[in-house]
N, C-alpha and C. Protein backbone atom coordinates (compact mmCIF):
# COMPACT_ATOMS: atom_id res chain seq x y z
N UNK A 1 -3.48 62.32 122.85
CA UNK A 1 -4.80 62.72 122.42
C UNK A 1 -5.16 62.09 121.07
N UNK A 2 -4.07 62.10 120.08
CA UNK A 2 -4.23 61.88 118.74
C UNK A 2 -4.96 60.31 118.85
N UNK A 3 -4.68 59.44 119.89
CA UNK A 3 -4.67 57.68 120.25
C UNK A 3 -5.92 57.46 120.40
N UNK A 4 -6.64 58.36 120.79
CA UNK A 4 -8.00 58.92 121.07
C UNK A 4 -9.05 58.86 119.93
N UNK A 5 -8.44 59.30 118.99
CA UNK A 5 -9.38 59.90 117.94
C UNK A 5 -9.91 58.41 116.94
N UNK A 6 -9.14 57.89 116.40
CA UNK A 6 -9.75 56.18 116.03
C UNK A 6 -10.73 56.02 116.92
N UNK A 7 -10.73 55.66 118.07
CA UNK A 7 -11.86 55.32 119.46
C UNK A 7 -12.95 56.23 119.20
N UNK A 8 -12.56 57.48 119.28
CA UNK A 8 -13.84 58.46 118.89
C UNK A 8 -14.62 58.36 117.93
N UNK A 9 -13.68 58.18 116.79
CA UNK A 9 -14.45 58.01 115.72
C UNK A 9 -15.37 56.95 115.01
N UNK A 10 -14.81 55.60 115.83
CA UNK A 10 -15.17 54.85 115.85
C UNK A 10 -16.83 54.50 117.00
N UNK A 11 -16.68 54.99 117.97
CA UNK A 11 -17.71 54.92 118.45
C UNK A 11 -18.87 56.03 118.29
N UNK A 12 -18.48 57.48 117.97
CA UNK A 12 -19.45 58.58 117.40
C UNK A 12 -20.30 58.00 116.25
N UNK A 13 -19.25 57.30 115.22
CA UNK A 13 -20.34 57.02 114.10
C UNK A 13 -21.55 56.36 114.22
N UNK A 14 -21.01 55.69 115.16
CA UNK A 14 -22.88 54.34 115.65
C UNK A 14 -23.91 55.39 116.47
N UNK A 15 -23.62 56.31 116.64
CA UNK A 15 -24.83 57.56 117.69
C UNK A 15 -24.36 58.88 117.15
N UNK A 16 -23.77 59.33 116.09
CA UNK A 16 -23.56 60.68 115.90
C UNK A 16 -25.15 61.06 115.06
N UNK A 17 -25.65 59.86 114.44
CA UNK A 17 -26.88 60.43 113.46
C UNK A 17 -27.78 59.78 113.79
N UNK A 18 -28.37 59.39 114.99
CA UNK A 18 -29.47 58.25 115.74
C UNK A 18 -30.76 58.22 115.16
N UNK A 19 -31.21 59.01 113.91
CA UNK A 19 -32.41 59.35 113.30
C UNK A 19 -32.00 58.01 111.64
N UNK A 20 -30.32 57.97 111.48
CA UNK A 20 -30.72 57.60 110.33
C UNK A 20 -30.66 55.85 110.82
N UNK A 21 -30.07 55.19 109.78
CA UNK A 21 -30.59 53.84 110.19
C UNK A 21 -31.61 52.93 108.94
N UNK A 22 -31.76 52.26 109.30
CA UNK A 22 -32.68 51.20 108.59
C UNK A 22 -34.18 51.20 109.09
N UNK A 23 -35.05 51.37 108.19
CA UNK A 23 -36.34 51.18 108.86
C UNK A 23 -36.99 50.31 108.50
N UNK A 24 -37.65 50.26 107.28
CA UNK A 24 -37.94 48.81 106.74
C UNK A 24 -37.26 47.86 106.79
N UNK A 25 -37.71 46.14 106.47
CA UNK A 25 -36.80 45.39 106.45
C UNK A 25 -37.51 45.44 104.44
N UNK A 26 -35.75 45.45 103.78
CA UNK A 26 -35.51 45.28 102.09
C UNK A 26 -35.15 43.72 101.95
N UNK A 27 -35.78 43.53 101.11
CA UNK A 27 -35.64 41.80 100.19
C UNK A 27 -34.06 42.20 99.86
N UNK A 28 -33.52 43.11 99.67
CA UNK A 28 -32.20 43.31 99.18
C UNK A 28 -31.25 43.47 100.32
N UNK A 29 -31.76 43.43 101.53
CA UNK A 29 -30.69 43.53 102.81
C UNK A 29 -30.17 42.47 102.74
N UNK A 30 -28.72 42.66 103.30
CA UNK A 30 -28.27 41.37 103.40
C UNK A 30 -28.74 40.65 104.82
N UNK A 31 -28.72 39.04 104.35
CA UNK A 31 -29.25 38.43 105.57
C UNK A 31 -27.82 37.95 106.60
N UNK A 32 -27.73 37.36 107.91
CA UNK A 32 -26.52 37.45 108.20
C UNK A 32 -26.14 35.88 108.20
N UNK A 33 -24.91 35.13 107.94
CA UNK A 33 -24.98 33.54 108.22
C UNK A 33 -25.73 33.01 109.71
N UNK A 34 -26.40 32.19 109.64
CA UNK A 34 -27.23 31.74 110.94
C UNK A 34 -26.36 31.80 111.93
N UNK A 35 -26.03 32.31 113.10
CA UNK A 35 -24.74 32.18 113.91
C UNK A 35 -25.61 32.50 115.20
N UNK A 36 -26.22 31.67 116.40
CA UNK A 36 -27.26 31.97 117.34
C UNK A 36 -26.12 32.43 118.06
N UNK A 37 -24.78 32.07 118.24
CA UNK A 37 -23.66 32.43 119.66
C UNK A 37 -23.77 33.74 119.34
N UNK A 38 -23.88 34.78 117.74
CA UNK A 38 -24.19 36.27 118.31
C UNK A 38 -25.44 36.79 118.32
N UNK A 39 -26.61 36.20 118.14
CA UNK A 39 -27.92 36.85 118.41
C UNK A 39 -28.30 37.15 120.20
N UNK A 40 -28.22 38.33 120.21
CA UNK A 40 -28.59 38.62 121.48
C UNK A 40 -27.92 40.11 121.68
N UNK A 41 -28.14 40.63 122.77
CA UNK A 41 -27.36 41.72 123.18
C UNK A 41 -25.83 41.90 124.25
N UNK A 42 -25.10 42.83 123.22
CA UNK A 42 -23.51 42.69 124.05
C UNK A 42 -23.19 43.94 124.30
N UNK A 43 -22.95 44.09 125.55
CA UNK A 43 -22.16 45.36 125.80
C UNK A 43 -20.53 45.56 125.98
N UNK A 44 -19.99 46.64 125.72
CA UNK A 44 -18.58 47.26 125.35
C UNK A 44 -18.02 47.15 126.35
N UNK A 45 -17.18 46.35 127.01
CA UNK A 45 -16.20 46.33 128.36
C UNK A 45 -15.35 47.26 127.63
N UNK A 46 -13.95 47.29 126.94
CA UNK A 46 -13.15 47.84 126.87
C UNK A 46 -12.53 48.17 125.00
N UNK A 47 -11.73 49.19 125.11
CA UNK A 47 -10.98 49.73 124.07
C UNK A 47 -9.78 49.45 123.80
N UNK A 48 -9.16 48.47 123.29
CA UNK A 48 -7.77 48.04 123.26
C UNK A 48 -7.04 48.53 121.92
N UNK A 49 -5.67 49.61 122.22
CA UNK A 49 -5.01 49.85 121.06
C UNK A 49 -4.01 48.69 121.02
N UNK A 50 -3.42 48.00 120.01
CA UNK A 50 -1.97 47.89 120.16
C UNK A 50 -1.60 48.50 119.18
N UNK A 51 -0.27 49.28 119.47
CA UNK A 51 0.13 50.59 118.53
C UNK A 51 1.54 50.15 118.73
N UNK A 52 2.15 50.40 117.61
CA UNK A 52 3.53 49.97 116.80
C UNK A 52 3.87 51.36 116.21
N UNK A 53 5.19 52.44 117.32
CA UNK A 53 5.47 53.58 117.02
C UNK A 53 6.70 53.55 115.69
N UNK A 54 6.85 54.11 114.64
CA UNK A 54 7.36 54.34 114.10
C UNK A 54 8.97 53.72 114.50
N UNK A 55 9.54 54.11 115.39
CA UNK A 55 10.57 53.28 116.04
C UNK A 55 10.93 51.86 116.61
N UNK A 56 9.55 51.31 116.17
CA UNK A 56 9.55 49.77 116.86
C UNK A 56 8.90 49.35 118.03
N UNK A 57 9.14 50.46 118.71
CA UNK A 57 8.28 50.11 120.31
C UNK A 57 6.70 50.20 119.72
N UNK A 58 6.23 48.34 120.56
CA UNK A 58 5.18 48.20 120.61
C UNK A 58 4.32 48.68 122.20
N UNK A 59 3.27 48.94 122.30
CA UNK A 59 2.33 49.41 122.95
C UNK A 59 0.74 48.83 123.05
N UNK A 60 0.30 48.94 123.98
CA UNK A 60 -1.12 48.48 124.32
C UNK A 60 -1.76 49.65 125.24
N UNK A 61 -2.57 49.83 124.75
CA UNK A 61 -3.71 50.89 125.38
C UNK A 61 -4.66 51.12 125.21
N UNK A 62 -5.54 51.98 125.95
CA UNK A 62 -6.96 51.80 125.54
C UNK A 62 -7.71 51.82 126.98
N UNK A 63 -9.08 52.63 126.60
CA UNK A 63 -10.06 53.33 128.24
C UNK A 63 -10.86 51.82 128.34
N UNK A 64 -11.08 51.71 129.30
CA UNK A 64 -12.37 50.71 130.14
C UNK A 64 -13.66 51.59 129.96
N UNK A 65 -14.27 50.96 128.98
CA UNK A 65 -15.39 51.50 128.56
C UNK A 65 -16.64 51.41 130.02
N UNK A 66 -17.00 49.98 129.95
CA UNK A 66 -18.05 50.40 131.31
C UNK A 66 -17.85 50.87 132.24
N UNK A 67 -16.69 50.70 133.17
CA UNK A 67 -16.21 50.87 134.39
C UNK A 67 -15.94 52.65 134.29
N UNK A 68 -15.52 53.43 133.14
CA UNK A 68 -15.43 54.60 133.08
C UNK A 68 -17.23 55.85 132.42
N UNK A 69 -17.93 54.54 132.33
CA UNK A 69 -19.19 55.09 131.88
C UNK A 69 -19.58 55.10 130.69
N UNK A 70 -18.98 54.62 130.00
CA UNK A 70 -19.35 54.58 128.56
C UNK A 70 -20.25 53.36 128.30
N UNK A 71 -21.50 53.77 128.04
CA UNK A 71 -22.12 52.41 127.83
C UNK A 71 -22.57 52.32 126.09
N UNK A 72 -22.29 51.29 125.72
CA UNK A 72 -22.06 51.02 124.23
C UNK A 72 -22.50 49.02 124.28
N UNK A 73 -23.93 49.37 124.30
CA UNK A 73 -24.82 48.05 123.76
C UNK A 73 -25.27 47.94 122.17
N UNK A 74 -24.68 46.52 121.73
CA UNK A 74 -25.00 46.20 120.17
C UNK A 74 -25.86 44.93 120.74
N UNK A 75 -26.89 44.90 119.65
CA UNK A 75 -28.51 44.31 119.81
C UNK A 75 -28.24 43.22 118.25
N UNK A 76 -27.73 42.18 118.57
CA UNK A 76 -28.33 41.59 117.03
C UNK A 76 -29.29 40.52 117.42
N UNK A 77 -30.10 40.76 116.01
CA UNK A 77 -31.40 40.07 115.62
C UNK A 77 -30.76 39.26 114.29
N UNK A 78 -31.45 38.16 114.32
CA UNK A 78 -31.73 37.05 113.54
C UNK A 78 -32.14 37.54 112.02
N UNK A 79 -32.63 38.52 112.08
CA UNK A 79 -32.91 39.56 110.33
C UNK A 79 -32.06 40.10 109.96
N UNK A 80 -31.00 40.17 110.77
CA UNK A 80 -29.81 41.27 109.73
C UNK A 80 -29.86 42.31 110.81
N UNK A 81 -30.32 43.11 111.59
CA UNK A 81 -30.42 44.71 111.62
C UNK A 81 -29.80 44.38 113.23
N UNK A 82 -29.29 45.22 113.50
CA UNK A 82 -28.36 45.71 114.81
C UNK A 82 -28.81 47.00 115.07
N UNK A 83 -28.83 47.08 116.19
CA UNK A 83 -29.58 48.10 117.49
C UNK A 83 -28.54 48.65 117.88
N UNK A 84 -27.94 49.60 118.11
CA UNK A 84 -26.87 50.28 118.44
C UNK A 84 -27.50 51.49 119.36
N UNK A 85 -27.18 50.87 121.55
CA UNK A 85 -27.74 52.26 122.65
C UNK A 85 -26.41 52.25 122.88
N UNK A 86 -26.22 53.66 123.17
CA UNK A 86 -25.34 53.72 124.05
C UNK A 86 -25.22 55.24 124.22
N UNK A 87 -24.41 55.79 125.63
CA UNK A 87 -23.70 57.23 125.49
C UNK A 87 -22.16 57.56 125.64
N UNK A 88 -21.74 58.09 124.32
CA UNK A 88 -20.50 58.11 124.09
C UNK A 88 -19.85 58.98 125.02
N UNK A 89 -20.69 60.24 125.70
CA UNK A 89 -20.11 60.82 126.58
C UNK A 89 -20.57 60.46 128.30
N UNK A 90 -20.00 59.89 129.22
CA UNK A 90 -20.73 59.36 130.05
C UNK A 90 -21.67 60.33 130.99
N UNK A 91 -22.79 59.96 131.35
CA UNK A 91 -23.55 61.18 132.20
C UNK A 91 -24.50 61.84 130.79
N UNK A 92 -24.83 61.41 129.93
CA UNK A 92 -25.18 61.84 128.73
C UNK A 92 -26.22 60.79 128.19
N UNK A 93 -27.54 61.25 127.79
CA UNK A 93 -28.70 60.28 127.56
C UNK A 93 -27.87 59.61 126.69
N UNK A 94 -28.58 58.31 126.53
CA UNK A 94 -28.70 56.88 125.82
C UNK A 94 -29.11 57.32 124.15
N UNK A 95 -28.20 57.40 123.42
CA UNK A 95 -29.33 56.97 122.38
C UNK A 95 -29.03 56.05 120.90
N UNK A 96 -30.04 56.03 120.21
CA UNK A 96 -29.45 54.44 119.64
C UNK A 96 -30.41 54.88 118.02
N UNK A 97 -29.76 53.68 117.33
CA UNK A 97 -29.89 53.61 116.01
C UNK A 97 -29.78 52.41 115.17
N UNK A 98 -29.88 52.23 114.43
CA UNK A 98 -30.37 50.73 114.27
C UNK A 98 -29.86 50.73 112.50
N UNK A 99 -29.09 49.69 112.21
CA UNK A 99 -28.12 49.59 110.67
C UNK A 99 -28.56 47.83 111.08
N UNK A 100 -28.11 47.45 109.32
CA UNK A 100 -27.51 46.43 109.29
C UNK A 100 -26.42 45.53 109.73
N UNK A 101 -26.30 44.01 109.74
CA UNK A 101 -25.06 43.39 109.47
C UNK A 101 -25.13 42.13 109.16
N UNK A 102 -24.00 42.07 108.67
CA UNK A 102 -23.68 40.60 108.01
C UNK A 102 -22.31 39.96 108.62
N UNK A 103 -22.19 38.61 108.62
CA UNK A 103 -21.45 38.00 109.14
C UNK A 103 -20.72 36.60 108.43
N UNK A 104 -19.58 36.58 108.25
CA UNK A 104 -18.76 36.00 107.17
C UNK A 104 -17.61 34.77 108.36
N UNK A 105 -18.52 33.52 108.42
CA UNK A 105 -17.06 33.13 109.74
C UNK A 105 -16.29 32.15 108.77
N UNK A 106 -15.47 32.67 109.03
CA UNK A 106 -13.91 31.65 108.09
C UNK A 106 -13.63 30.19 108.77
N UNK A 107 -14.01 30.20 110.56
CA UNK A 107 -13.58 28.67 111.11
C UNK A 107 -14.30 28.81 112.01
N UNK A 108 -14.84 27.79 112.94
CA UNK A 108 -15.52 27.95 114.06
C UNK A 108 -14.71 26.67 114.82
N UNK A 109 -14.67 26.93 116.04
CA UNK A 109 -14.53 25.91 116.99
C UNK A 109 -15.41 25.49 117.94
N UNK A 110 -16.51 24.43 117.34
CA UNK A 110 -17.73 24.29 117.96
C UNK A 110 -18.91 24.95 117.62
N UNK A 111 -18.80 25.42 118.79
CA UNK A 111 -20.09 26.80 118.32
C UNK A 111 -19.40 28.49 118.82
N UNK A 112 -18.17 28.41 118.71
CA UNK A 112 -17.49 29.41 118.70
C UNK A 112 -16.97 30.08 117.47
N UNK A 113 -17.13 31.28 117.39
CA UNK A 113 -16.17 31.74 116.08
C UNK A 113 -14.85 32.15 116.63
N UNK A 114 -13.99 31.33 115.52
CA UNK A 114 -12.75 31.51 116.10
C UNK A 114 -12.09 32.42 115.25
N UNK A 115 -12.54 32.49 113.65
CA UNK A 115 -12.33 33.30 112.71
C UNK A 115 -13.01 34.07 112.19
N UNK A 116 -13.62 35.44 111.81
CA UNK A 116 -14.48 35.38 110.71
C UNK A 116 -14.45 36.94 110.71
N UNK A 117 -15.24 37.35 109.88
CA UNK A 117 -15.52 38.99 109.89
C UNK A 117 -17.18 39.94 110.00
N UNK A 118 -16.81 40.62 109.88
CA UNK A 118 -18.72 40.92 111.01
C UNK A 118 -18.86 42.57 109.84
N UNK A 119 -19.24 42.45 108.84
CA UNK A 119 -19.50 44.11 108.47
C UNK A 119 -21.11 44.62 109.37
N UNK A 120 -20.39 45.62 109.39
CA UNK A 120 -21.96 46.92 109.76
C UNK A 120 -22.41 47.67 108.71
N UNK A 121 -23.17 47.84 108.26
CA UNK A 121 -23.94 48.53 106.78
C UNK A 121 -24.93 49.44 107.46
N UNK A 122 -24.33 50.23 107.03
CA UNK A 122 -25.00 51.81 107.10
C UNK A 122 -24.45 53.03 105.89
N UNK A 123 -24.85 54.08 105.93
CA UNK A 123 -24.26 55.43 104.89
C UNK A 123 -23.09 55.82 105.73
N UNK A 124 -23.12 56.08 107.39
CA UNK A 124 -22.23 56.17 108.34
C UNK A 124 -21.22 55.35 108.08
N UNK A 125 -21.33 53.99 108.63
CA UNK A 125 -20.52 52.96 108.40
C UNK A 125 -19.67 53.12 107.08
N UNK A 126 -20.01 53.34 105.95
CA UNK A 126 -19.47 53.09 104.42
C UNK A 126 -18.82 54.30 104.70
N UNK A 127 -18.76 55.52 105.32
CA UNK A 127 -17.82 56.72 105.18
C UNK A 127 -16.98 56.27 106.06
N UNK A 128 -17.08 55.92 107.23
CA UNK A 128 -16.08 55.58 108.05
C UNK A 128 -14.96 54.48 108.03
N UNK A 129 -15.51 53.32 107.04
CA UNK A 129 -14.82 52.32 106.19
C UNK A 129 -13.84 53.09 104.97
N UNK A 130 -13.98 54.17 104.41
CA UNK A 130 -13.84 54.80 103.42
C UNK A 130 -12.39 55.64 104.47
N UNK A 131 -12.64 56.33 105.39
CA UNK A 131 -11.82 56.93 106.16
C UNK A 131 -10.66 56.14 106.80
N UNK A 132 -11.13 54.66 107.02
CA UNK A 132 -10.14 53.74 107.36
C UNK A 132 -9.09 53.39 106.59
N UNK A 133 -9.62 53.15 105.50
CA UNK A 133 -9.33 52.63 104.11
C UNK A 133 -9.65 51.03 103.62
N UNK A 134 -10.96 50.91 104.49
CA UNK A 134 -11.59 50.07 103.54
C UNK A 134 -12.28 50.21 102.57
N UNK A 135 -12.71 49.36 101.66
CA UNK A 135 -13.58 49.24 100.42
C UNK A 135 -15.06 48.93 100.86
N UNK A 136 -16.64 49.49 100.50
CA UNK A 136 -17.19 49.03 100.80
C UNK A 136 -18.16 49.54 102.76
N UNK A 137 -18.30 48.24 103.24
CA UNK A 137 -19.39 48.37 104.67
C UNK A 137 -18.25 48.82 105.62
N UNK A 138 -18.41 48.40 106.53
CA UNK A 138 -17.30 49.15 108.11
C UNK A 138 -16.92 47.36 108.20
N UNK A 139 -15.83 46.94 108.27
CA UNK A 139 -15.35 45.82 108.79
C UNK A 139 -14.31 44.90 109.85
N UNK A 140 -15.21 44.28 110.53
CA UNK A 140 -14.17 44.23 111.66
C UNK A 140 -13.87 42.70 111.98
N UNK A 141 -12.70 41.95 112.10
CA UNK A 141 -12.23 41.04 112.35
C UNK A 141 -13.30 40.43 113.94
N UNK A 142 -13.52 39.27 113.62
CA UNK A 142 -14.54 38.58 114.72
C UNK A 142 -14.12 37.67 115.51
N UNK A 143 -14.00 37.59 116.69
CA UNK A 143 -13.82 36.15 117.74
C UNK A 143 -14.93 36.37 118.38
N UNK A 144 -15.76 35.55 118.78
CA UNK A 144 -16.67 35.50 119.76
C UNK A 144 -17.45 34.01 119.89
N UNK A 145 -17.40 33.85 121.24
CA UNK A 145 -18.19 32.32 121.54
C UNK A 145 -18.13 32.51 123.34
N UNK A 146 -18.43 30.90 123.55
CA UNK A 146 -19.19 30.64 124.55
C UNK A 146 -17.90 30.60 125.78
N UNK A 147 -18.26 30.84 127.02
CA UNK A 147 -17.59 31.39 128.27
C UNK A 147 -16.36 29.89 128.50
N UNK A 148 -15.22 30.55 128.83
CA UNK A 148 -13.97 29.81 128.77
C UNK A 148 -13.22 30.06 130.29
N UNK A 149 -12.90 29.32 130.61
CA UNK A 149 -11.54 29.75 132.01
C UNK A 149 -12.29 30.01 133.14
N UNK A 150 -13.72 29.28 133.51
CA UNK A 150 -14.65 29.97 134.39
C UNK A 150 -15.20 30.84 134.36
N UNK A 151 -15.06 31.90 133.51
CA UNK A 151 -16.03 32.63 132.97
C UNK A 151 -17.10 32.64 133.13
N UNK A 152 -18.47 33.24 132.86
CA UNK A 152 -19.87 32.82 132.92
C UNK A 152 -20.54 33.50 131.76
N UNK A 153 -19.81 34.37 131.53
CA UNK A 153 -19.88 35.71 130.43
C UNK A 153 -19.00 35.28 128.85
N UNK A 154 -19.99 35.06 128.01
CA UNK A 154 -19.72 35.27 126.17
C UNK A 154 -18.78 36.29 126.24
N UNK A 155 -17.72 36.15 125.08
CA UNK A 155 -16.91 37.02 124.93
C UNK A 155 -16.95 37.28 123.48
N UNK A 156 -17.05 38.43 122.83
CA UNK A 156 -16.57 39.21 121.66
C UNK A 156 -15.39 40.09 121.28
N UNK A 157 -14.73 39.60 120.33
CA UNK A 157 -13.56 40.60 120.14
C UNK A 157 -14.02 41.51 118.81
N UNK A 158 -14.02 42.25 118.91
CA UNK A 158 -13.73 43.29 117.72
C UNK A 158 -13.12 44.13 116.87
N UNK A 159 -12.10 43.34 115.93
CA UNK A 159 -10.45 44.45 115.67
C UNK A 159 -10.67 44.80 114.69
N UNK A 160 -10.02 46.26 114.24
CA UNK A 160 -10.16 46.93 113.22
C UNK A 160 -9.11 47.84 112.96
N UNK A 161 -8.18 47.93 111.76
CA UNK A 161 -7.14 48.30 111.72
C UNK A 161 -7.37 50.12 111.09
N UNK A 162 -7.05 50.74 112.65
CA UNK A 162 -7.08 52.16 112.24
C UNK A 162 -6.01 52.99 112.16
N UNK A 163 -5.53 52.29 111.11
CA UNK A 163 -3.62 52.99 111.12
C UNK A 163 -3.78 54.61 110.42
N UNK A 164 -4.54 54.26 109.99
CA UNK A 164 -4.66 55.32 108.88
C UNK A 164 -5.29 56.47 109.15
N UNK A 165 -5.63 56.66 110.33
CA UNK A 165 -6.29 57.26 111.00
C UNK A 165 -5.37 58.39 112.32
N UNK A 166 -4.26 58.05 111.96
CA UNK A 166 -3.58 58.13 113.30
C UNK A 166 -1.90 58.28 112.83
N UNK A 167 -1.05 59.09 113.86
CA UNK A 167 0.53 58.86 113.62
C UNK A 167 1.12 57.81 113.85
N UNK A 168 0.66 56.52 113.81
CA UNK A 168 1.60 55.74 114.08
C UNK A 168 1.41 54.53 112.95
N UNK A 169 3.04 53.60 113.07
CA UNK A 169 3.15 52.73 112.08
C UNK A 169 2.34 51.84 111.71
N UNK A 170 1.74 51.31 112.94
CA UNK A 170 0.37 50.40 113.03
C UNK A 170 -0.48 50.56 114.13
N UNK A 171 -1.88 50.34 113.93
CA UNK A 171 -2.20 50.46 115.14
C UNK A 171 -3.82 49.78 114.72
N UNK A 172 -3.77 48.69 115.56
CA UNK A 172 -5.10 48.13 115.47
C UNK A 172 -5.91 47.91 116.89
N UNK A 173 -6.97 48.74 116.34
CA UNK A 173 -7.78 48.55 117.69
C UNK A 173 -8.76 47.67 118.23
N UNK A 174 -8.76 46.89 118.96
CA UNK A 174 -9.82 45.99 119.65
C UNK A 174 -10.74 46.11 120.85
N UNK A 175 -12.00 45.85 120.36
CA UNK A 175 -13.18 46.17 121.05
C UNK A 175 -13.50 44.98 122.33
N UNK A 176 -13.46 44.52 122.97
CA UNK A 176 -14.19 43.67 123.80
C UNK A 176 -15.42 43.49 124.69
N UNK A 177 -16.53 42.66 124.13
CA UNK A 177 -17.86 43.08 124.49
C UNK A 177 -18.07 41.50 124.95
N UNK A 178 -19.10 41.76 126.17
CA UNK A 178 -19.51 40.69 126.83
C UNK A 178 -20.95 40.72 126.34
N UNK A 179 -21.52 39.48 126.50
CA UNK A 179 -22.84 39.42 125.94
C UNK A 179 -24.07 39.15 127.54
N UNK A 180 -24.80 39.78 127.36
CA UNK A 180 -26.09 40.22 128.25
C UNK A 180 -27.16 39.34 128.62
């Protein structure tokens, strides 16, 4: 259950307060680096732990987000601001909220990011970064580019180290979202 709660917490914060959010666009928002491979809309295939128990044994786990009902769509725009629908409990209206983000890529391969980092800026976000034990926005390690291995479908990775959050020695979780 405890393996659970990172995932929860992590996805409650983007729809637990769907009123707050960004409404204006501020001369002081940050703008995001031009990156068109993520402008568009991506939805949440799956939840990946890998968890490193205190004893050494490594582990992989984690729910199938669409296939179990969880629908969790991120919307980026070319201004900075991200659209966040989704229902965290499945069978449960849609609803959505709208924050910042910025985007920091360290290497690209092509028009792929092969490196980089993606913050979300919100009051939400900054407590939940704070709970992680980051400094600062919500931050999450970035891969995402154009369809590979026959594919037809963009792929996004999303990792974020929620050790701290949880009983175990390490445990970083990864998001995987296909783009729409």
């Amino acid at each position: 259950m405890k393996k659970y709660l990172a995932y929860s917490l992590l996805v409650a914060v983007l729809f637990g307060n769907s009123g707050a959010g960004c409404g204006n666009k501020n001369e002081d928002d940050p703008q995001p680096t031009h990156m068109q491979t993520l402008i568009g809309r991506w939805e949440a295939i799956r939840a990946n732990y890998e968890i490193t128990e205190h004893n050494g044994t490594v582990k992989n786990t984690g729910p199938e987000l669409k296939s179990n009902g969880t629908i969790i769509i991120w919307e980026f725009f070319s201004d900075g601001r991200l659209k966040a629908t989704g229902n965290t409990n499945p069978g449960r209206a849609m609803e959505s909220r709208e924050v910042r983000w910025e985007l920091n890529v360290t290497r690209l391969d092509g028009k792929t990011i092969d490196m980089g980092t993606l913050k979300i800026i919100g009051d939400e976000e900054r407590e939940l970064a704070k709970e992680l034990g980051q400094t600062g926005d919500l931050t999450y390690n970035i891969e995402a580019g154009i369809p590979t291995g026959g594919s037809n479908l963009a792929t996004m990775f999303l990792s974020v180290d929620v050790t701290k959050v949880g009983p175990y020695k390490k445990n970083i979780l990864t998001y995987t979202y296909h783009k729409l």
